[in-house]
PDB file of N, CA and C in Angstrom:
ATOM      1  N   UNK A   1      -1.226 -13.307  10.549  1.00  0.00           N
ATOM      2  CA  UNK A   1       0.006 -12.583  10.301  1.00  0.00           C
ATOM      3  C   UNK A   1      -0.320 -11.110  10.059  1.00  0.00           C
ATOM      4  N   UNK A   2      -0.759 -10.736   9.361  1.00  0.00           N
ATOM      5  CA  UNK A   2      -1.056  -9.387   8.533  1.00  0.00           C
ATOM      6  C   UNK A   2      -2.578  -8.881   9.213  1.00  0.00           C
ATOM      7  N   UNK A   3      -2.652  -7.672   9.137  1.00  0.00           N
ATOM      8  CA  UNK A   3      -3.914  -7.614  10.005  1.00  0.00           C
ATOM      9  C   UNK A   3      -5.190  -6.581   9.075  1.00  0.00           C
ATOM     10  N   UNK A   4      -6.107  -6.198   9.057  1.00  0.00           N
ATOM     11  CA  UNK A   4      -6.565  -5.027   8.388  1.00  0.00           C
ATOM     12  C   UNK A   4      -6.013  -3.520   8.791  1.00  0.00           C
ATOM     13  N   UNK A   5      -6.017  -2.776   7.393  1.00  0.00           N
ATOM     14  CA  UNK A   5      -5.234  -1.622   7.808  1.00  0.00           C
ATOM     15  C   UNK A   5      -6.650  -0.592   8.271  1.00  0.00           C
ATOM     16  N   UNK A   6      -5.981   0.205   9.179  1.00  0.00           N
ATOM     17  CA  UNK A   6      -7.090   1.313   9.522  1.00  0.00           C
ATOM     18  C   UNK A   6      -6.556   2.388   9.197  1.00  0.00           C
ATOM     19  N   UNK A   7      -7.600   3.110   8.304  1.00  0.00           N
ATOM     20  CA  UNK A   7      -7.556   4.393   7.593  1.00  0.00           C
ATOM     21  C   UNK A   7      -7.673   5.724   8.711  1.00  0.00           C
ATOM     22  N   UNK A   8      -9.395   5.514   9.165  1.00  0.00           N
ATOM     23  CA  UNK A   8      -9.565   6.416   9.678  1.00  0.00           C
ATOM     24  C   UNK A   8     -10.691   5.404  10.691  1.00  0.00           C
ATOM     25  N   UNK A   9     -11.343   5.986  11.457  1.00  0.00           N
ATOM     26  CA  UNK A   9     -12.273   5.599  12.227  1.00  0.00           C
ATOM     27  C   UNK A   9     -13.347   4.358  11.023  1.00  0.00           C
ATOM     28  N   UNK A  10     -14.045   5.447  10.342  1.00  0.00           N
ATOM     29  CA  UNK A  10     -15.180   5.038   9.340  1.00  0.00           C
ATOM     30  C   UNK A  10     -14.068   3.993   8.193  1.00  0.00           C
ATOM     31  N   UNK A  11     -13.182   4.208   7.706  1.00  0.00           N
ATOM     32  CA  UNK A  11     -12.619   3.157   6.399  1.00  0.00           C
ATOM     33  C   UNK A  11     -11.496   2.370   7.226  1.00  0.00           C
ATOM     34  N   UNK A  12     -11.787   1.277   7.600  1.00  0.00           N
ATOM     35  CA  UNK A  12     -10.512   0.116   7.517  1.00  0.00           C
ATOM     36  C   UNK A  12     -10.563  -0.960   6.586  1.00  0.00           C
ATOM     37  N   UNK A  13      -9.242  -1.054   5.708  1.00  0.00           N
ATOM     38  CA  UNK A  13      -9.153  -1.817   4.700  1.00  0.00           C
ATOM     39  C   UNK A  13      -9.328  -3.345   5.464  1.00  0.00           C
ATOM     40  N   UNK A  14     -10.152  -4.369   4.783  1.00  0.00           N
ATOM     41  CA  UNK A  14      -9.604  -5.971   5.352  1.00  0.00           C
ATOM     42  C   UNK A  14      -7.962  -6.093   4.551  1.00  0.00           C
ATOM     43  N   UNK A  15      -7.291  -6.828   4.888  1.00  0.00           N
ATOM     44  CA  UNK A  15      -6.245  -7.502   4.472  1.00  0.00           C
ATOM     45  C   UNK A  15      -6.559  -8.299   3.428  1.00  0.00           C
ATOM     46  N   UNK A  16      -7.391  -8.885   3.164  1.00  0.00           N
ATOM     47  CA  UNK A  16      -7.839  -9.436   2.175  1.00  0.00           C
ATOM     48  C   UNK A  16      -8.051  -8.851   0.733  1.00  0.00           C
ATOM     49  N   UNK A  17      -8.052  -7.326   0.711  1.00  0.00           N
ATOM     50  CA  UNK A  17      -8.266  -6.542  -0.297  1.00  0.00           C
ATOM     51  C   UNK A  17      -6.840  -5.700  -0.828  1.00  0.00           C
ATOM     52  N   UNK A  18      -5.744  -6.221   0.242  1.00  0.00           N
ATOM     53  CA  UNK A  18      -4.113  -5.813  -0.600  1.00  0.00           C
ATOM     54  C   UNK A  18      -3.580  -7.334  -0.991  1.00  0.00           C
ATOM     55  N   UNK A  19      -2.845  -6.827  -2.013  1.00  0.00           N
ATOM     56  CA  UNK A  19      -1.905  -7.629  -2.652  1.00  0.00           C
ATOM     57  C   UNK A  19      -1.063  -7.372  -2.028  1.00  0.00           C
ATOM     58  N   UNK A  20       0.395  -8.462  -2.250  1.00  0.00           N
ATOM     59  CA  UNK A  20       1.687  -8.200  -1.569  1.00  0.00           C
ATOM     60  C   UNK A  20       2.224  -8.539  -2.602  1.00  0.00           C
ATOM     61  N   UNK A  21       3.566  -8.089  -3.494  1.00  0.00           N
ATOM     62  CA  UNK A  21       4.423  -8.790  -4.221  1.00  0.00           C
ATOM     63  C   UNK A  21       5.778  -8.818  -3.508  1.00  0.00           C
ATOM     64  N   UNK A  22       6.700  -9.524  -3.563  1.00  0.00           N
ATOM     65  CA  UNK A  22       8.084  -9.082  -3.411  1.00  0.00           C
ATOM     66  C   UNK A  22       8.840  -9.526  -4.321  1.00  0.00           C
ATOM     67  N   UNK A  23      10.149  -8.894  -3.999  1.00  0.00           N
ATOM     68  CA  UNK A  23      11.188  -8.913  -4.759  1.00  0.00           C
ATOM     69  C   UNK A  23      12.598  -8.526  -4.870  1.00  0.00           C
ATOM     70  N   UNK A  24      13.418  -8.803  -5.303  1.00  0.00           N
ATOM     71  CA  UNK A  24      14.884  -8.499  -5.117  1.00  0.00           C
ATOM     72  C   UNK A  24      14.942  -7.242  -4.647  1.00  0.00           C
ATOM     73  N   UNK A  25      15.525  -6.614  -3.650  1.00  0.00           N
ATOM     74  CA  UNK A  25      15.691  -5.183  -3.951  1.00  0.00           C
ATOM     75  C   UNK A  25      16.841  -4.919  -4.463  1.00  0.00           C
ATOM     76  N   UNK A  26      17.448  -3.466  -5.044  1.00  0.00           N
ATOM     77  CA  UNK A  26      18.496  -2.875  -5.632  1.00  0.00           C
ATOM     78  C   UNK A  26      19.089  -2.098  -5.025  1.00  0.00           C
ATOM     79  N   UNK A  27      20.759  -1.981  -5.378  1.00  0.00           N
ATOM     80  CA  UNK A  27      21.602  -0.992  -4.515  1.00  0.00           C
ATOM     81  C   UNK A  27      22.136  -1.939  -3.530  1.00  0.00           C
ATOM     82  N   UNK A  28      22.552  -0.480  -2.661  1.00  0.00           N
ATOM     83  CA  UNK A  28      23.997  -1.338  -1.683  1.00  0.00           C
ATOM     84  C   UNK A  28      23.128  -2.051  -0.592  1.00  0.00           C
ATOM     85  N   UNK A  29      24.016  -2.587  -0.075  1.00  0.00           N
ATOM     86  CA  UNK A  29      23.390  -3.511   1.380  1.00  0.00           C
ATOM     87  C   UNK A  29      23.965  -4.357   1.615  1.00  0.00           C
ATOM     88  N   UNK A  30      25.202  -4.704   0.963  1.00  0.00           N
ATOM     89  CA  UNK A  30      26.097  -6.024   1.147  1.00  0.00           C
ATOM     90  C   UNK A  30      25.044  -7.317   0.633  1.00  0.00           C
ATOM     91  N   UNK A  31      25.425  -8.549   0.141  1.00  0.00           N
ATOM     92  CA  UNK A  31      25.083  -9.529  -0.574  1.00  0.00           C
ATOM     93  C   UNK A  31      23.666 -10.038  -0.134  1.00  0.00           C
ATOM     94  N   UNK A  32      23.274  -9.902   1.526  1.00  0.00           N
ATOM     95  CA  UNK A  32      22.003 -10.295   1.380  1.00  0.00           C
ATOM     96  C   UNK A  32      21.240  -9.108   0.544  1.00  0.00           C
ATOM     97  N   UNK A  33      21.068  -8.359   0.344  1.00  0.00           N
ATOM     98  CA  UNK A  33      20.572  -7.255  -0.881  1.00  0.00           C
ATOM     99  C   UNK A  33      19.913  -8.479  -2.112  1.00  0.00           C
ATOM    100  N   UNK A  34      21.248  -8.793  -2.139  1.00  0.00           N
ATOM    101  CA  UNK A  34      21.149 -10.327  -3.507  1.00  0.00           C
ATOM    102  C   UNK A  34      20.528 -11.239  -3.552  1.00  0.00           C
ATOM    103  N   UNK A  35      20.140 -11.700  -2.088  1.00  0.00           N
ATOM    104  CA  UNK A  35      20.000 -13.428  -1.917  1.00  0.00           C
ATOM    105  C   UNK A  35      18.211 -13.312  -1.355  1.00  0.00           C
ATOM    106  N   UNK A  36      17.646 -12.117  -0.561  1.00  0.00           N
ATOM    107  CA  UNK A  36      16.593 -12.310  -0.009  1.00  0.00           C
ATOM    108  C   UNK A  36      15.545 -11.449  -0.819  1.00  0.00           C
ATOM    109  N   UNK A  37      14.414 -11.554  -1.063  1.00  0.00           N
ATOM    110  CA  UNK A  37      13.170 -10.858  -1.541  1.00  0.00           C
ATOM    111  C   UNK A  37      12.497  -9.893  -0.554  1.00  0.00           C
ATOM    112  N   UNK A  38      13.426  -8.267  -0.458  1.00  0.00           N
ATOM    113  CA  UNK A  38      12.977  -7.562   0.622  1.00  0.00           C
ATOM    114  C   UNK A  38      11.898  -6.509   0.297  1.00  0.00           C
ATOM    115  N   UNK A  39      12.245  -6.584  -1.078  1.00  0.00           N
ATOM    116  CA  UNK A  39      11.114  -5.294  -1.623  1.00  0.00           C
ATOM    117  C   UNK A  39       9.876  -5.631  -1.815  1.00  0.00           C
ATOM    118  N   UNK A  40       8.988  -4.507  -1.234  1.00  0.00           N
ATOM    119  CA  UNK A  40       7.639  -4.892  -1.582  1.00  0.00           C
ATOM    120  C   UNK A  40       6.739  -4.056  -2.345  1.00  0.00           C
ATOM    121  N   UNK A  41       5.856  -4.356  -3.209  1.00  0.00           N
ATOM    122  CA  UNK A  41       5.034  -3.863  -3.345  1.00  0.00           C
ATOM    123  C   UNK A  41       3.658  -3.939  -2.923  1.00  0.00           C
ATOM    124  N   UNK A  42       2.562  -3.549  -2.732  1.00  0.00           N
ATOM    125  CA  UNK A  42       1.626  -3.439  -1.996  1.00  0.00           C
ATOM    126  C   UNK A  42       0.425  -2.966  -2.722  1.00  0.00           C
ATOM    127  N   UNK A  43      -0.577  -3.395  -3.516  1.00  0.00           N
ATOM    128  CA  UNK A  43      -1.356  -2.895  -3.926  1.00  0.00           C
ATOM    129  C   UNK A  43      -2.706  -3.192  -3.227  1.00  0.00           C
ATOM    130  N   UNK A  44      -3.779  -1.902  -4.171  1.00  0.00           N
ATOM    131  CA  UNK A  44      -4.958  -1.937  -3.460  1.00  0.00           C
ATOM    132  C   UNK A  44      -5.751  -1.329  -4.270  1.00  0.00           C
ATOM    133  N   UNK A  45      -7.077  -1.939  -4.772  1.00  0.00           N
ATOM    134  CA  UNK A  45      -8.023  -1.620  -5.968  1.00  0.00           C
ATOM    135  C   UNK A  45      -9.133  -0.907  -4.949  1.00  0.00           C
ATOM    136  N   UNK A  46      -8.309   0.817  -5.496  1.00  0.00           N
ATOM    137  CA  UNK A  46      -9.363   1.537  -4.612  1.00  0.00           C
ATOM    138  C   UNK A  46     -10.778   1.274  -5.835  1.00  0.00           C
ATOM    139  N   UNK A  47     -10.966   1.223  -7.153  1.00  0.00           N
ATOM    140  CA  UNK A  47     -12.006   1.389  -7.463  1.00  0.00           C
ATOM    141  C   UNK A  47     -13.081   0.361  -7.173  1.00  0.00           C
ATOM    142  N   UNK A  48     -12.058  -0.995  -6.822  1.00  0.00           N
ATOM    143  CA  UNK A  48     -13.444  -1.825  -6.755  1.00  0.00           C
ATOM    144  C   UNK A  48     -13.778  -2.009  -5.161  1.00  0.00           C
ATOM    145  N   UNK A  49     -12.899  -1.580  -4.262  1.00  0.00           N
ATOM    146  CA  UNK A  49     -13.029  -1.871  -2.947  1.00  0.00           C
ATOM    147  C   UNK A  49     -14.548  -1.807  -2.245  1.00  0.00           C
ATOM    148  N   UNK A  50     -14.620  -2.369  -1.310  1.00  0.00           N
ATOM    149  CA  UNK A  50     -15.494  -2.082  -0.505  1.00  0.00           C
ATOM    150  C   UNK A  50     -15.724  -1.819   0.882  1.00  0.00           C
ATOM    151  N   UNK A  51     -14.435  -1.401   1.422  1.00  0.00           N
ATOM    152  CA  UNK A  51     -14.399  -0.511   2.586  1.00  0.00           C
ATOM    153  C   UNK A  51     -13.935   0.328   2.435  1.00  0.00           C
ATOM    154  N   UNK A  52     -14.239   1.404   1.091  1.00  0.00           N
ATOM    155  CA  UNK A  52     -14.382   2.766   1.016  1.00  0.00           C
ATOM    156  C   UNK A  52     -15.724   3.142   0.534  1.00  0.00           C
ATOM    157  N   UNK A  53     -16.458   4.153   1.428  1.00  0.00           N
ATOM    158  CA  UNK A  53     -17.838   4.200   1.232  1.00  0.00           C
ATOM    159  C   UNK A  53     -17.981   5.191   0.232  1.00  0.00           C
ATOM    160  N   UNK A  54     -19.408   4.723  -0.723  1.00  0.00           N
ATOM    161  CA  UNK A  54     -19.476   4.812  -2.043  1.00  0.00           C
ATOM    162  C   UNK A  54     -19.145   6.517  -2.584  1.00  0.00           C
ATOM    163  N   UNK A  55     -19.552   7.147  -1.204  1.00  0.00           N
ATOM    164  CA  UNK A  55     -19.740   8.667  -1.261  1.00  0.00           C
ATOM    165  C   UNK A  55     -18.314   9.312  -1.226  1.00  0.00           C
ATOM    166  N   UNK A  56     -17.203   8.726  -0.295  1.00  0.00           N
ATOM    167  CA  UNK A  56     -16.121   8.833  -0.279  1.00  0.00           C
ATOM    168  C   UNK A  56     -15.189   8.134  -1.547  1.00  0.00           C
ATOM    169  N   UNK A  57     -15.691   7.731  -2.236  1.00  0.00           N
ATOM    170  CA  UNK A  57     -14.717   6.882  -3.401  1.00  0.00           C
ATOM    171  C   UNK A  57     -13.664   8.070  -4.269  1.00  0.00           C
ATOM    172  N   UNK A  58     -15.283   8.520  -4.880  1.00  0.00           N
ATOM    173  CA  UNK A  58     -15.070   9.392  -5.703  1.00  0.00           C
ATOM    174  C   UNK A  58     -14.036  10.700  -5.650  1.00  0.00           C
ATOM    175  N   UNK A  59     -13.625  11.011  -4.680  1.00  0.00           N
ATOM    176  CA  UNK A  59     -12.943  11.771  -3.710  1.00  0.00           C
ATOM    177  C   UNK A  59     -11.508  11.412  -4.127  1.00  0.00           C
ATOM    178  N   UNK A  60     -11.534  10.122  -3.452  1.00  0.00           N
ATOM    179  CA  UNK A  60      -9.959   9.343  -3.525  1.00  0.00           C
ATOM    180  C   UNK A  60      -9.507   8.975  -4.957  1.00  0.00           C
ATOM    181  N   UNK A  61     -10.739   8.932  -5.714  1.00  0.00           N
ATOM    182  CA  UNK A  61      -9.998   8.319  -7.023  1.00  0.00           C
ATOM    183  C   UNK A  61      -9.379  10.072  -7.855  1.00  0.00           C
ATOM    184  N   UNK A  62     -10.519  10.522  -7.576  1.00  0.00           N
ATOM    185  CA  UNK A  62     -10.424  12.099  -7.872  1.00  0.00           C
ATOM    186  C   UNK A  62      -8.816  12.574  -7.752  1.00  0.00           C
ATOM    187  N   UNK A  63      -9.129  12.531  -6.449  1.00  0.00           N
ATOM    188  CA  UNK A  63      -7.182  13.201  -5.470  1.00  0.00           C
ATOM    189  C   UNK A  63      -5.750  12.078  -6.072  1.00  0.00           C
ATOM    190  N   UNK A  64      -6.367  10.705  -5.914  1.00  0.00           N
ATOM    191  CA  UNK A  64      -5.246   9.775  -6.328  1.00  0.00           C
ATOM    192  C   UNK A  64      -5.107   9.393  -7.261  1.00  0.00           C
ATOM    193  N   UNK A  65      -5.956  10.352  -8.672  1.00  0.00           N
ATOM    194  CA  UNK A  65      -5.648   9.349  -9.919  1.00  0.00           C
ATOM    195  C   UNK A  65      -4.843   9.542 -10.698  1.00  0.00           C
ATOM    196  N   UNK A  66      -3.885  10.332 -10.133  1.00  0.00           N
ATOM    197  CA  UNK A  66      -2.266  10.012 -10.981  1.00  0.00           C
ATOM    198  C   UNK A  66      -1.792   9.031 -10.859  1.00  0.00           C
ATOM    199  N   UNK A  67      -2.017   8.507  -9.841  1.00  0.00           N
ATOM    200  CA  UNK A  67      -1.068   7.598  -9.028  1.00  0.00           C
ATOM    201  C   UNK A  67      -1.563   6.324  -8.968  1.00  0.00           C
ATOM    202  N   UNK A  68      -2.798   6.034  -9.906  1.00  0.00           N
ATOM    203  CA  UNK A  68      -3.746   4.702 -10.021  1.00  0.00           C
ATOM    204  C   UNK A  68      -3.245   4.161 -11.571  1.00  0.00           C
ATOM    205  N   UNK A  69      -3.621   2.917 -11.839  1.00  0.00           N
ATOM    206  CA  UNK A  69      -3.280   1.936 -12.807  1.00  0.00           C
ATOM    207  C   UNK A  69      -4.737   1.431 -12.802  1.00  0.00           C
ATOM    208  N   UNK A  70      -5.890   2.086 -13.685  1.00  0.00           N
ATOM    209  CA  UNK A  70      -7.080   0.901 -13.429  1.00  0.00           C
ATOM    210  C   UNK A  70      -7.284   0.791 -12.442  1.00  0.00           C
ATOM    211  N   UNK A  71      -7.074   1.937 -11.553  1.00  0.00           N
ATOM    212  CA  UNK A  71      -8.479   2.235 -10.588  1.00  0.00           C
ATOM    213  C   UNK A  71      -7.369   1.199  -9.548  1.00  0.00           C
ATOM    214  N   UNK A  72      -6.108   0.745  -9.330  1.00  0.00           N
ATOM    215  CA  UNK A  72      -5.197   0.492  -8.177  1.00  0.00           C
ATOM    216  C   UNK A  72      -4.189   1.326  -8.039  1.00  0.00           C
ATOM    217  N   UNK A  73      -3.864   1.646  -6.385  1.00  0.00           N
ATOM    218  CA  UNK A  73      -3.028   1.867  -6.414  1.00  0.00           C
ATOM    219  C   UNK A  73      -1.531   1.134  -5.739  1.00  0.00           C
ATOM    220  N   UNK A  74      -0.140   1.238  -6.051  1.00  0.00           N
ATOM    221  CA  UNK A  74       0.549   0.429  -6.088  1.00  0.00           C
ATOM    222  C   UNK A  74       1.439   1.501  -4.655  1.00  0.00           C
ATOM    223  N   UNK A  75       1.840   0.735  -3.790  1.00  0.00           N
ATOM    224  CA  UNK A  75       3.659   1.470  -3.040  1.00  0.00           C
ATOM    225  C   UNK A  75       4.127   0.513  -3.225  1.00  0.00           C
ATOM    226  N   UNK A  76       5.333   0.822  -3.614  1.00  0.00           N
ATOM    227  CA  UNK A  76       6.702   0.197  -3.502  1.00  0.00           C
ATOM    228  C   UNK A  76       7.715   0.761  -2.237  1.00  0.00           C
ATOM    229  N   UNK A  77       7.857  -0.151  -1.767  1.00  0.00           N
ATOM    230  CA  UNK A  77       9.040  -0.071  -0.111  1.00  0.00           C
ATOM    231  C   UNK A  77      10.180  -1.050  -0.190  1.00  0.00           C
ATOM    232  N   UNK A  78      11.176  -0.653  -0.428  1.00  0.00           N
ATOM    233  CA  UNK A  78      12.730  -0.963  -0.593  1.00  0.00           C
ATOM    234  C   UNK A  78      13.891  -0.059   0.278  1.00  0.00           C
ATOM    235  N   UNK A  79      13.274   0.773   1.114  1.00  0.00           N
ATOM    236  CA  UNK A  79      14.367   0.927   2.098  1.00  0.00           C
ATOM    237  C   UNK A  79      15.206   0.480   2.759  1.00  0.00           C
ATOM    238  N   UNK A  80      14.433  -0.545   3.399  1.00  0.00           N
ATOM    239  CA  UNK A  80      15.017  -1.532   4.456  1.00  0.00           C
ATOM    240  C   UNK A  80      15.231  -2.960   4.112  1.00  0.00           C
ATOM    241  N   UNK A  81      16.579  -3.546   4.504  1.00  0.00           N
ATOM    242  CA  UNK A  81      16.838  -4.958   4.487  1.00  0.00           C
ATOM    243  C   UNK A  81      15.865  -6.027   4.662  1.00  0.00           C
ATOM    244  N   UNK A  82      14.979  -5.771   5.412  1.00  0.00           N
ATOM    245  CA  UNK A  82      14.689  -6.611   6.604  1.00  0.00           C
ATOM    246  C   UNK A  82      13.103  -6.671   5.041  1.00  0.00           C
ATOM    247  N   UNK A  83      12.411  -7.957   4.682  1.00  0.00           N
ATOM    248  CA  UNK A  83      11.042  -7.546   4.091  1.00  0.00           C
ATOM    249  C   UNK A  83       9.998  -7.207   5.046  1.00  0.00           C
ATOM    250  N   UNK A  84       9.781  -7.835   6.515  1.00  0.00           N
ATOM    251  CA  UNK A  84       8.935  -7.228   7.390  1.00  0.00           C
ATOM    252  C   UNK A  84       8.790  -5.665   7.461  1.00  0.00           C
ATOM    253  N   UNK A  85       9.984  -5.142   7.778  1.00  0.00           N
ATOM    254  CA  UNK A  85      10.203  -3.573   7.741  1.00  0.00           C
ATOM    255  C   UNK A  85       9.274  -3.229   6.874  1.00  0.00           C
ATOM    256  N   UNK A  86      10.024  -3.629   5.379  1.00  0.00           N
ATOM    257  CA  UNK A  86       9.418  -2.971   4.333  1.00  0.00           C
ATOM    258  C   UNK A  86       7.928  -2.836   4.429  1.00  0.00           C
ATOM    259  N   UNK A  87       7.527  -4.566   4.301  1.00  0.00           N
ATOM    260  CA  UNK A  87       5.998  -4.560   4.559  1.00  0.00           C
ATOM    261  C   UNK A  87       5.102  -3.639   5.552  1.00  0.00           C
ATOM    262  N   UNK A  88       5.869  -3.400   6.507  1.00  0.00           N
ATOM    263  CA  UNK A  88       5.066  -1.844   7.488  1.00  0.00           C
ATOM    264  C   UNK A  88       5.701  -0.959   6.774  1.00  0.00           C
ATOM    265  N   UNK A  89       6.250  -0.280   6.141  1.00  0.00           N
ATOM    266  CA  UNK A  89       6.603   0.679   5.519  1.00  0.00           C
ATOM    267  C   UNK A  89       5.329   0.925   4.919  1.00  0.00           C
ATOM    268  N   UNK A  90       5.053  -0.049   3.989  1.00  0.00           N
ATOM    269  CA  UNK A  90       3.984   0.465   2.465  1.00  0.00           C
ATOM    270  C   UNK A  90       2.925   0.315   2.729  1.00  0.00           C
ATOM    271  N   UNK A  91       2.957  -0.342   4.492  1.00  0.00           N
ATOM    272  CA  UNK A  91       1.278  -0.233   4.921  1.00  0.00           C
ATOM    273  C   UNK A  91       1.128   1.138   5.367  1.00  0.00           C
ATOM    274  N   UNK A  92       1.988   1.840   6.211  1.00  0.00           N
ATOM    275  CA  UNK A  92       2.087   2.992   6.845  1.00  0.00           C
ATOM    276  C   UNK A  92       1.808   4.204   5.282  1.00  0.00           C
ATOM    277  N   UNK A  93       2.557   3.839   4.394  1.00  0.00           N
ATOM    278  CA  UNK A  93       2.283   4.835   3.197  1.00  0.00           C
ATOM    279  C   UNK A  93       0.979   5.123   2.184  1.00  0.00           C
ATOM    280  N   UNK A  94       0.499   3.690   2.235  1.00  0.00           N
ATOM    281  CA  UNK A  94      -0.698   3.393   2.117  1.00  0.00           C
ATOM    282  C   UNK A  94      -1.903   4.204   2.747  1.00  0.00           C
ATOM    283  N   UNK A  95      -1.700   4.026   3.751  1.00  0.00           N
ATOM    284  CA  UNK A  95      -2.517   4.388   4.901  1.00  0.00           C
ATOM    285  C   UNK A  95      -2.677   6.235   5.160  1.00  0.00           C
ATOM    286  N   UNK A  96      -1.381   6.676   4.728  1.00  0.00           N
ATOM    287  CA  UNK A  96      -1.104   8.287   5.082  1.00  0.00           C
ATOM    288  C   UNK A  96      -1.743   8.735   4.008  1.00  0.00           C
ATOM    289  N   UNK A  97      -1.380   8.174   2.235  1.00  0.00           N
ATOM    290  CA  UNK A  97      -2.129   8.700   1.253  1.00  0.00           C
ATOM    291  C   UNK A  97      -3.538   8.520   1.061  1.00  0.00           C
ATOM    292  N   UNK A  98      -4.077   7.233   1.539  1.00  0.00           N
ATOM    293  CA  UNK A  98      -5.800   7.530   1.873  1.00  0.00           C
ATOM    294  C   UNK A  98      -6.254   8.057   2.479  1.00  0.00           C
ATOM    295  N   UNK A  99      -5.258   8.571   4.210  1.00  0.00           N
ATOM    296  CA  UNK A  99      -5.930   9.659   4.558  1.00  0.00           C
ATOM    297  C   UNK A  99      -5.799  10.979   4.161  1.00  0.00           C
ATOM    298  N   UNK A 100      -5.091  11.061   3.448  1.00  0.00           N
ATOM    299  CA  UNK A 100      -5.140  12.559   3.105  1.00  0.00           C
ATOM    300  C   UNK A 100      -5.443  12.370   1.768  1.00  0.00           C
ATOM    301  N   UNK A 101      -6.131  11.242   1.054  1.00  0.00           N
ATOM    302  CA  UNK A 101      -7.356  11.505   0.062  1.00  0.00           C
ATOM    303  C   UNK A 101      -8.706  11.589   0.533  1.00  0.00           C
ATOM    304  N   UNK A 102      -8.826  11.430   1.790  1.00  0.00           N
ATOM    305  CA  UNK A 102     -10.059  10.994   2.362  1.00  0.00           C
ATOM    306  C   UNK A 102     -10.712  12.332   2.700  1.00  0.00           C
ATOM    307  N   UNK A 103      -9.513  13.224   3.320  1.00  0.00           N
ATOM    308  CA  UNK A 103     -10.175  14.335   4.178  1.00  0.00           C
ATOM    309  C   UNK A 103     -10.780  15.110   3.091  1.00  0.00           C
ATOM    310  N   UNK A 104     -11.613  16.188   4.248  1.00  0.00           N
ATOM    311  CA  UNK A 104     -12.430  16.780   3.275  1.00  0.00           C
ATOM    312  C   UNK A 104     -11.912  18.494   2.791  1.00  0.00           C
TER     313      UNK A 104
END
């Protein structure tokens, strides 16, 4: 189903190293809003990972550590009805903020 995300050439995450949660989302959308689990969250333990190389870590935790909980970081994607959507949403967001923690 889900595939590994690719960062850049050198860092692709396995799939195995995000979490997925879902959950109700909030706001309008008419009643399925209510009934289906579209929101997602998406986490990913940049500190313990291991397809970010050791030299590059430090970098990302550096640039992203507002935005870390214990060395993870979390997106939340609730735009869209649909939870597939969402789920490429917070991979795509995922993916944009490691690369532009990555660069140099």
């Amino acid at each position: 189903m889900a595939e590994d995300l690719k960062i850049t050439d050198r860092v692709v995450i396995p799939d195995s190293e995000l979490r997925e949660r879902f959950s109700r989302s909030s706001g309008p959308g008419g009643q399925g809003v209510n009934t289906s689990d579209s929101r997602v969250e998406l986490s990913y333990d940049v500190e313990r990972s291991h397809a970010i190389p050791d030299e590059l870590r430090d970098r990302v935790l550096e640039r992203l550590g507002h935005r870390l909980t214990g060395g993870v970081l979390t997106i939340a994607a609730s735009e869209h009805r649909a939870q597939l959507a969402n789920r490429e949403a917070a991979r795509e967001r995922l993916a944009a903020l490691l690369r532009e923690a990555l660069a140099p």
